[in-house]
PDB file of N, CA and C in Angstrom:
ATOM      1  N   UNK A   1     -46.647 -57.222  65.152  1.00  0.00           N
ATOM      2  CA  UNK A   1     -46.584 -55.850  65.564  1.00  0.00           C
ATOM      3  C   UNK A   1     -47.878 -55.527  66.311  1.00  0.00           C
ATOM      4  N   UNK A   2     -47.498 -54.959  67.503  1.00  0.00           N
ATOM      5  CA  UNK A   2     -48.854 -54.590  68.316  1.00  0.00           C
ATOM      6  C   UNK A   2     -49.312 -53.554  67.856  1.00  0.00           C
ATOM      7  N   UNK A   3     -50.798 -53.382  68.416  1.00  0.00           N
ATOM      8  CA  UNK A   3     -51.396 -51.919  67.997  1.00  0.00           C
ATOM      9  C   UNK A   3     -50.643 -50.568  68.455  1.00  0.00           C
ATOM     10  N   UNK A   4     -49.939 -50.825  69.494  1.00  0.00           N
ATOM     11  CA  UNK A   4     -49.303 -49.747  70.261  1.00  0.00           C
ATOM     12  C   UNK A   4     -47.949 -49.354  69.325  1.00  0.00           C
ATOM     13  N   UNK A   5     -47.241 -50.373  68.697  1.00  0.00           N
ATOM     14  CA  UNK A   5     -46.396 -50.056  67.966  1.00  0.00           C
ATOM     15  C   UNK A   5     -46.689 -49.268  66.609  1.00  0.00           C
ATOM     16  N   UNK A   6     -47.774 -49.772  66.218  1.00  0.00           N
ATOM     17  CA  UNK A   6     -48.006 -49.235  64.842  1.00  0.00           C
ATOM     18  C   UNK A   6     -48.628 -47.684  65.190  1.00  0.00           C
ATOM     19  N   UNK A   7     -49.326 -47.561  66.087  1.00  0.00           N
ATOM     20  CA  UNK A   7     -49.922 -46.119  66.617  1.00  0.00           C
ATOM     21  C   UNK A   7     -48.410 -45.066  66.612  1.00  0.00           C
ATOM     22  N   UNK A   8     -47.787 -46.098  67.448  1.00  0.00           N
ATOM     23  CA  UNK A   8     -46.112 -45.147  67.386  1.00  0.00           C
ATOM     24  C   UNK A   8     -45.649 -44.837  66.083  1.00  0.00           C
ATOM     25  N   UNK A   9     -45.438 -46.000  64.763  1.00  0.00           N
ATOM     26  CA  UNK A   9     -45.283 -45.809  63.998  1.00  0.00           C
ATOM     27  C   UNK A   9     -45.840 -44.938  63.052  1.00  0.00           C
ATOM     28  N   UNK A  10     -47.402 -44.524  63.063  1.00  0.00           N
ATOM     29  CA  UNK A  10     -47.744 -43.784  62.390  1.00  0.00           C
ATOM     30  C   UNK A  10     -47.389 -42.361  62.789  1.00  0.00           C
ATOM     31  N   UNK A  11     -47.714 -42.224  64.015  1.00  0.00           N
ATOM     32  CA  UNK A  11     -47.188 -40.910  64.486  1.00  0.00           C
ATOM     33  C   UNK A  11     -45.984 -40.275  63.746  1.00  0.00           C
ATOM     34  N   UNK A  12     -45.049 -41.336  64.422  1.00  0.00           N
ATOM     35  CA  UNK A  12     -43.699 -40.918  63.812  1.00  0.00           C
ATOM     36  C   UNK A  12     -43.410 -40.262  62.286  1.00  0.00           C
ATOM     37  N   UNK A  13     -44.644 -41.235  61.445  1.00  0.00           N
ATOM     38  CA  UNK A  13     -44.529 -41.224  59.445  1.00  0.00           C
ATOM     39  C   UNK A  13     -45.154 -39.704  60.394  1.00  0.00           C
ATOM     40  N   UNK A  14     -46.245 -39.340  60.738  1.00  0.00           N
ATOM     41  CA  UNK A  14     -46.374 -38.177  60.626  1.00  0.00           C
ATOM     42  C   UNK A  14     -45.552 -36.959  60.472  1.00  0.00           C
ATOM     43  N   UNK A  15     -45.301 -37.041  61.553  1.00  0.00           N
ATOM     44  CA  UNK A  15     -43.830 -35.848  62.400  1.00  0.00           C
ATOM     45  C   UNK A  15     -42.957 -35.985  61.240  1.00  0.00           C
ATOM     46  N   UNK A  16     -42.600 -36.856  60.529  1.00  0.00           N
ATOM     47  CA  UNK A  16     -41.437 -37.059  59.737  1.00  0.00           C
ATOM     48  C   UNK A  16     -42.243 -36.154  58.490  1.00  0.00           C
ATOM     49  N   UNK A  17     -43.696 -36.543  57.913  1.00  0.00           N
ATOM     50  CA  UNK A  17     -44.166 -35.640  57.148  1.00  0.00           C
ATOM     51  C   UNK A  17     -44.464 -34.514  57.206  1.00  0.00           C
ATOM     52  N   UNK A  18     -44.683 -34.385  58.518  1.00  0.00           N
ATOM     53  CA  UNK A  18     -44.276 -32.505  58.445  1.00  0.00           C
ATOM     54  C   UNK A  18     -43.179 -32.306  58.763  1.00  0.00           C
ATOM     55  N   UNK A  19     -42.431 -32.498  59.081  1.00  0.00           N
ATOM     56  CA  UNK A  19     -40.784 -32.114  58.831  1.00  0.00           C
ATOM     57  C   UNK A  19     -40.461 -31.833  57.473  1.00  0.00           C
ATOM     58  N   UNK A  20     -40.772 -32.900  56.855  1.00  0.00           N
ATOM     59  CA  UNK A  20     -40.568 -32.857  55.070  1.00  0.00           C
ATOM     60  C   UNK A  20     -41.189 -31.589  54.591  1.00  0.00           C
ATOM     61  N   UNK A  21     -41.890 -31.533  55.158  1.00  0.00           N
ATOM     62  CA  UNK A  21     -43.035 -30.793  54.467  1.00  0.00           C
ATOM     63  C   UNK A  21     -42.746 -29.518  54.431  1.00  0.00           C
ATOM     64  N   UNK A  22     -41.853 -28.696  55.655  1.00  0.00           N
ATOM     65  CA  UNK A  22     -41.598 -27.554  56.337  1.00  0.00           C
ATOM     66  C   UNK A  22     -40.166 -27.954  55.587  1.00  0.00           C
ATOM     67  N   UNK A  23     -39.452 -28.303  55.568  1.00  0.00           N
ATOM     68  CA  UNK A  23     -37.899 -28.519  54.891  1.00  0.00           C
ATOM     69  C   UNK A  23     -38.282 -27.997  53.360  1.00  0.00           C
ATOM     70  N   UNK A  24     -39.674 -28.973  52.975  1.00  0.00           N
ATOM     71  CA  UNK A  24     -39.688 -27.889  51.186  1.00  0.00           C
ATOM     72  C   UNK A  24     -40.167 -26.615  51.126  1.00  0.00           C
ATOM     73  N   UNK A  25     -40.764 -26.027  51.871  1.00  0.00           N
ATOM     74  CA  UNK A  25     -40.742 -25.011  51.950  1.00  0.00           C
ATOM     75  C   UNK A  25     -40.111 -23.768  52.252  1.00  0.00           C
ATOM     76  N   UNK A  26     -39.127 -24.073  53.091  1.00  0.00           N
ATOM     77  CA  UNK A  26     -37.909 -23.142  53.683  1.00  0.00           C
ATOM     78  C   UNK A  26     -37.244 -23.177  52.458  1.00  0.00           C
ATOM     79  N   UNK A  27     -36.838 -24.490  51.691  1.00  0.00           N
ATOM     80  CA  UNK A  27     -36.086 -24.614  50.356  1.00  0.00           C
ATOM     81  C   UNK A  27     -36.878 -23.515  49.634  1.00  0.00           C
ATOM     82  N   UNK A  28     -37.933 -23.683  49.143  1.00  0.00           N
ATOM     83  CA  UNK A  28     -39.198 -23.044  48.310  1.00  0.00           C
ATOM     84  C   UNK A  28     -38.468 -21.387  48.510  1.00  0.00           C
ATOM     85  N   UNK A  29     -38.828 -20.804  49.824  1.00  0.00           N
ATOM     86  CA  UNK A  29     -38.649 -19.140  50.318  1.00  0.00           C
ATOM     87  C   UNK A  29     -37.264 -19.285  49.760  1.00  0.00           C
ATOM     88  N   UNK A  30     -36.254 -19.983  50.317  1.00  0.00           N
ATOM     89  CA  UNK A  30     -34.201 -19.479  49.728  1.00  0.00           C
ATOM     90  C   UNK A  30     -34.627 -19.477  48.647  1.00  0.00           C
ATOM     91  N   UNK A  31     -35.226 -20.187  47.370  1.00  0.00           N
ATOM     92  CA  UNK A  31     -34.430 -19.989  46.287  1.00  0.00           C
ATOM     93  C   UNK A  31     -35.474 -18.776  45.569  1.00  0.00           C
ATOM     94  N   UNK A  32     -36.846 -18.238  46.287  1.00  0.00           N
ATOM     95  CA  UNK A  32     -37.447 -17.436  45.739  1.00  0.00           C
ATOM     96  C   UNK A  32     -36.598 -16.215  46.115  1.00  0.00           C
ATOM     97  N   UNK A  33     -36.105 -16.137  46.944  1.00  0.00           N
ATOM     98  CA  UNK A  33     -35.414 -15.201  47.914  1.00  0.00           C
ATOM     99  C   UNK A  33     -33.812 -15.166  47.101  1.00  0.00           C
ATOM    100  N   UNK A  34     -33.190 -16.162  46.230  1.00  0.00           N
ATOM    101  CA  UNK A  34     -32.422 -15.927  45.619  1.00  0.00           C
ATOM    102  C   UNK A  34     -31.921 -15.839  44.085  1.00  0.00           C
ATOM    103  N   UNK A  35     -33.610 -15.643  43.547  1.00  0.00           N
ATOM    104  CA  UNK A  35     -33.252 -15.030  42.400  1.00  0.00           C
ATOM    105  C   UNK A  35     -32.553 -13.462  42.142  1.00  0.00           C
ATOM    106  N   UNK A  36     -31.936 -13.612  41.228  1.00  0.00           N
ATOM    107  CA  UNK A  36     -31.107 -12.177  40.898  1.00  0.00           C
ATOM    108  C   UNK A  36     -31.114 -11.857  39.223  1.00  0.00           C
ATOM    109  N   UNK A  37     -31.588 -10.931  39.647  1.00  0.00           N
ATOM    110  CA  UNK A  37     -32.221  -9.751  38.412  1.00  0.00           C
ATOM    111  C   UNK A  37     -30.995 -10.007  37.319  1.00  0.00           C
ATOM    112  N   UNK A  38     -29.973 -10.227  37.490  1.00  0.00           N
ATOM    113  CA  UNK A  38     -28.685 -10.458  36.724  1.00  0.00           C
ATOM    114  C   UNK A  38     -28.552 -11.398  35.903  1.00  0.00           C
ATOM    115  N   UNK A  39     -29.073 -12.624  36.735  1.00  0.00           N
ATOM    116  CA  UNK A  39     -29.343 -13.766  36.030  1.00  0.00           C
ATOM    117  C   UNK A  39     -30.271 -13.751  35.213  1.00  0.00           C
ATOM    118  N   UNK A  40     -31.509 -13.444  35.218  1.00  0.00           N
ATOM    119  CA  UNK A  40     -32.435 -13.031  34.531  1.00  0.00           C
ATOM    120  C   UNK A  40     -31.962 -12.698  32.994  1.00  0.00           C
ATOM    121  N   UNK A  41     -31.540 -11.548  32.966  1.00  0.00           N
ATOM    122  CA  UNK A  41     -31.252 -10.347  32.106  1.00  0.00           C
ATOM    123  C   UNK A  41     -30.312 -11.770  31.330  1.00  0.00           C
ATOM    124  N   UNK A  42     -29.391 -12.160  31.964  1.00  0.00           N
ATOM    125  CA  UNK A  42     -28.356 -13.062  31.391  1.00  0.00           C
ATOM    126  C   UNK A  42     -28.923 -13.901  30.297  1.00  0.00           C
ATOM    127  N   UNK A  43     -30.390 -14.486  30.816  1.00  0.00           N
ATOM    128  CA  UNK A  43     -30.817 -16.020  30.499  1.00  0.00           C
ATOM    129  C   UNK A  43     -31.994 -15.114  29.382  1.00  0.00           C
ATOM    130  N   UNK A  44     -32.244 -14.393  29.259  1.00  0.00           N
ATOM    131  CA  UNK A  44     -33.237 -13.764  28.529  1.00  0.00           C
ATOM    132  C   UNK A  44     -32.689 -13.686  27.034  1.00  0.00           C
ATOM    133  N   UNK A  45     -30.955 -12.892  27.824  1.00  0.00           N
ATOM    134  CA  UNK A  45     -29.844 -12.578  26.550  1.00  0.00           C
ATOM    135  C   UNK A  45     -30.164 -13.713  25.867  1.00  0.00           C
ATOM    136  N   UNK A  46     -29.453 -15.139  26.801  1.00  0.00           N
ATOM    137  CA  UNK A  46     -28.774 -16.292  25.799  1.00  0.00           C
ATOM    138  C   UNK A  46     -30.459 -16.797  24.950  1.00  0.00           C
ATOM    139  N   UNK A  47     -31.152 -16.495  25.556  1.00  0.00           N
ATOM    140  CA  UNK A  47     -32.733 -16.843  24.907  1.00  0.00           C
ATOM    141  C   UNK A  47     -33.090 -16.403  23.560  1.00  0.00           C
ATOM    142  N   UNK A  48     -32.627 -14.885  23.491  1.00  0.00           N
ATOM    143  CA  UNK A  48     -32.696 -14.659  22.359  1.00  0.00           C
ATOM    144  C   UNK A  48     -31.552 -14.794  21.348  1.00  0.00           C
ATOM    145  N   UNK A  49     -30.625 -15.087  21.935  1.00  0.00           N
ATOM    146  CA  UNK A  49     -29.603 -15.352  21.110  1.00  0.00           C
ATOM    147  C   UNK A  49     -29.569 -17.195  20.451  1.00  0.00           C
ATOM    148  N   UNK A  50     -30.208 -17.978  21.368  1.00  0.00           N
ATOM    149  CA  UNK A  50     -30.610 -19.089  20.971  1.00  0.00           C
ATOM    150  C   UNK A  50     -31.979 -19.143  19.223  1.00  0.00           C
ATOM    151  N   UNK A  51     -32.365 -18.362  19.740  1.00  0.00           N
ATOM    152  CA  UNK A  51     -33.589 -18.190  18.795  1.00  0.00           C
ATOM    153  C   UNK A  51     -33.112 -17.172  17.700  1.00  0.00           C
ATOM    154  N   UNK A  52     -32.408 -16.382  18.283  1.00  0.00           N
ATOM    155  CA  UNK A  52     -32.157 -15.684  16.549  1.00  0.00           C
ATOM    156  C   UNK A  52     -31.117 -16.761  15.962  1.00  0.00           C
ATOM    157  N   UNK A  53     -30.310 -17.166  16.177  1.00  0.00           N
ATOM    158  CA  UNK A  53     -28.998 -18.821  15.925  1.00  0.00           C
ATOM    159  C   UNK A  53     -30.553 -19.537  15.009  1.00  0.00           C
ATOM    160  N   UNK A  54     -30.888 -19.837  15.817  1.00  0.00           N
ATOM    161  CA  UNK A  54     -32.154 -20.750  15.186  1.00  0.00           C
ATOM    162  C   UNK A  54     -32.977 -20.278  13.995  1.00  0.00           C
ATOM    163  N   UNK A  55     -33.680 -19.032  13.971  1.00  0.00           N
ATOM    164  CA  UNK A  55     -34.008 -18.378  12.571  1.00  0.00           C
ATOM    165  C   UNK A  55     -33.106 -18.259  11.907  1.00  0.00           C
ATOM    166  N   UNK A  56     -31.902 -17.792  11.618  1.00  0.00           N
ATOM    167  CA  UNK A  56     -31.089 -17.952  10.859  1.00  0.00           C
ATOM    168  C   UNK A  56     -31.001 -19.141   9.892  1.00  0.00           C
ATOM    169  N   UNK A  57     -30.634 -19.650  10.964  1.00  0.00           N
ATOM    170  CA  UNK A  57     -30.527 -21.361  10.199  1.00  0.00           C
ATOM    171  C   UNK A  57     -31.250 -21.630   9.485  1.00  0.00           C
ATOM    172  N   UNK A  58     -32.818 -21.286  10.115  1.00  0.00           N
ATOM    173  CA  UNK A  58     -33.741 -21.785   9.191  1.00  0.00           C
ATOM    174  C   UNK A  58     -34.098 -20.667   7.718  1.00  0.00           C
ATOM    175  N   UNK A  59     -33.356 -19.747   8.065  1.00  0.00           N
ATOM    176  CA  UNK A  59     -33.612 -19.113   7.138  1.00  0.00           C
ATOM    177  C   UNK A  59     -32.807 -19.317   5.684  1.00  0.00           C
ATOM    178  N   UNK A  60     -31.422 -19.527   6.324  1.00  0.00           N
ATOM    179  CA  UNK A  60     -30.481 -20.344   5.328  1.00  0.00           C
ATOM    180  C   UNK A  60     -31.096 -21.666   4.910  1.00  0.00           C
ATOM    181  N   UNK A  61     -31.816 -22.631   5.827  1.00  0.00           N
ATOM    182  CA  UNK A  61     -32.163 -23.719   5.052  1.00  0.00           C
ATOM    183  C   UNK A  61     -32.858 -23.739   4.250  1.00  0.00           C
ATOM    184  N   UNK A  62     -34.055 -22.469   4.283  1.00  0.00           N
ATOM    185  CA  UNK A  62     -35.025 -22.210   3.358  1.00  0.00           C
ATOM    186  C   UNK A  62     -34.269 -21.930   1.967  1.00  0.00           C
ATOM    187  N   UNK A  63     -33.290 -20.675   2.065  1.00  0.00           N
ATOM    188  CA  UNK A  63     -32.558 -20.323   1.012  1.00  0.00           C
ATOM    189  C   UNK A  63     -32.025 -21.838   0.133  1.00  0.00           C
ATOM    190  N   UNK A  64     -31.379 -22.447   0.809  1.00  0.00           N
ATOM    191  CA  UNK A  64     -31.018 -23.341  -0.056  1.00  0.00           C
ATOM    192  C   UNK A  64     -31.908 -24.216  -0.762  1.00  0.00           C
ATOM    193  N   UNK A  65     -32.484 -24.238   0.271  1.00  0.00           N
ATOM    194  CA  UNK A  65     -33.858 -25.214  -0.324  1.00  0.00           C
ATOM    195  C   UNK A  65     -34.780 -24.830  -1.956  1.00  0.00           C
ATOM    196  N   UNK A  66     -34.302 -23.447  -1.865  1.00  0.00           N
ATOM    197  CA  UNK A  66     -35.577 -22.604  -2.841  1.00  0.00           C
ATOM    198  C   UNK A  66     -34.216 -22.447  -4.166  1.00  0.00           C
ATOM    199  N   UNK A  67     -32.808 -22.193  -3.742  1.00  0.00           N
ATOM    200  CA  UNK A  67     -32.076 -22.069  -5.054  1.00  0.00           C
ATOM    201  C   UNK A  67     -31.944 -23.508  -5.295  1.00  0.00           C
ATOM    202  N   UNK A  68     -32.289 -24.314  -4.602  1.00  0.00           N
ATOM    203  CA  UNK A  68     -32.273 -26.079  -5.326  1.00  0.00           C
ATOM    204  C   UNK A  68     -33.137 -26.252  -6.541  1.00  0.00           C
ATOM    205  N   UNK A  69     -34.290 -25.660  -5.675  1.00  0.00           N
ATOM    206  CA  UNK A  69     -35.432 -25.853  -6.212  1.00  0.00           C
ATOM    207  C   UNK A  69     -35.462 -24.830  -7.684  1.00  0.00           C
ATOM    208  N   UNK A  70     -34.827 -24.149  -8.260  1.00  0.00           N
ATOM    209  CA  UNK A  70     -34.889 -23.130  -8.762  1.00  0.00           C
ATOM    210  C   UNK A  70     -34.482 -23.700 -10.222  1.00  0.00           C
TER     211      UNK A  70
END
């Protein structure tokens, strides 16, 4: 490979890395640009509904644990 080729070649990795580079970012702005307040509210719900499911449980496991123990 001549020097002239590889000069081409790097160029090119360049251009190709800012292409990339500008492609994650346009991605980056849509999906900041498509959060919705709805979803949010949604995922917050199932959040706490995950975690109270979860105290529970543990609260029952405690219970049993302590009338075992009893």
């Amino acid at each position: 490979m001549t020097a002239m080729e590889r000069s081409e070649l790097q160029e090119l990795l360049v251009r190709i890395d800012e292409r990339v580079k500008a492609i994650q970012e346009d991605i980056r702005e849509i999906n900041q640009a498509r959060q919705c307040a709805s979803h949010q509210v949604k995922i917050r719900t199932l959040e706490r509904l995950v975690w109270g499911c979860l105290a529970g449980v543990a609260g029952l496991g405690a219970r049993i644990v302590w009338e075992t123990l009893k």
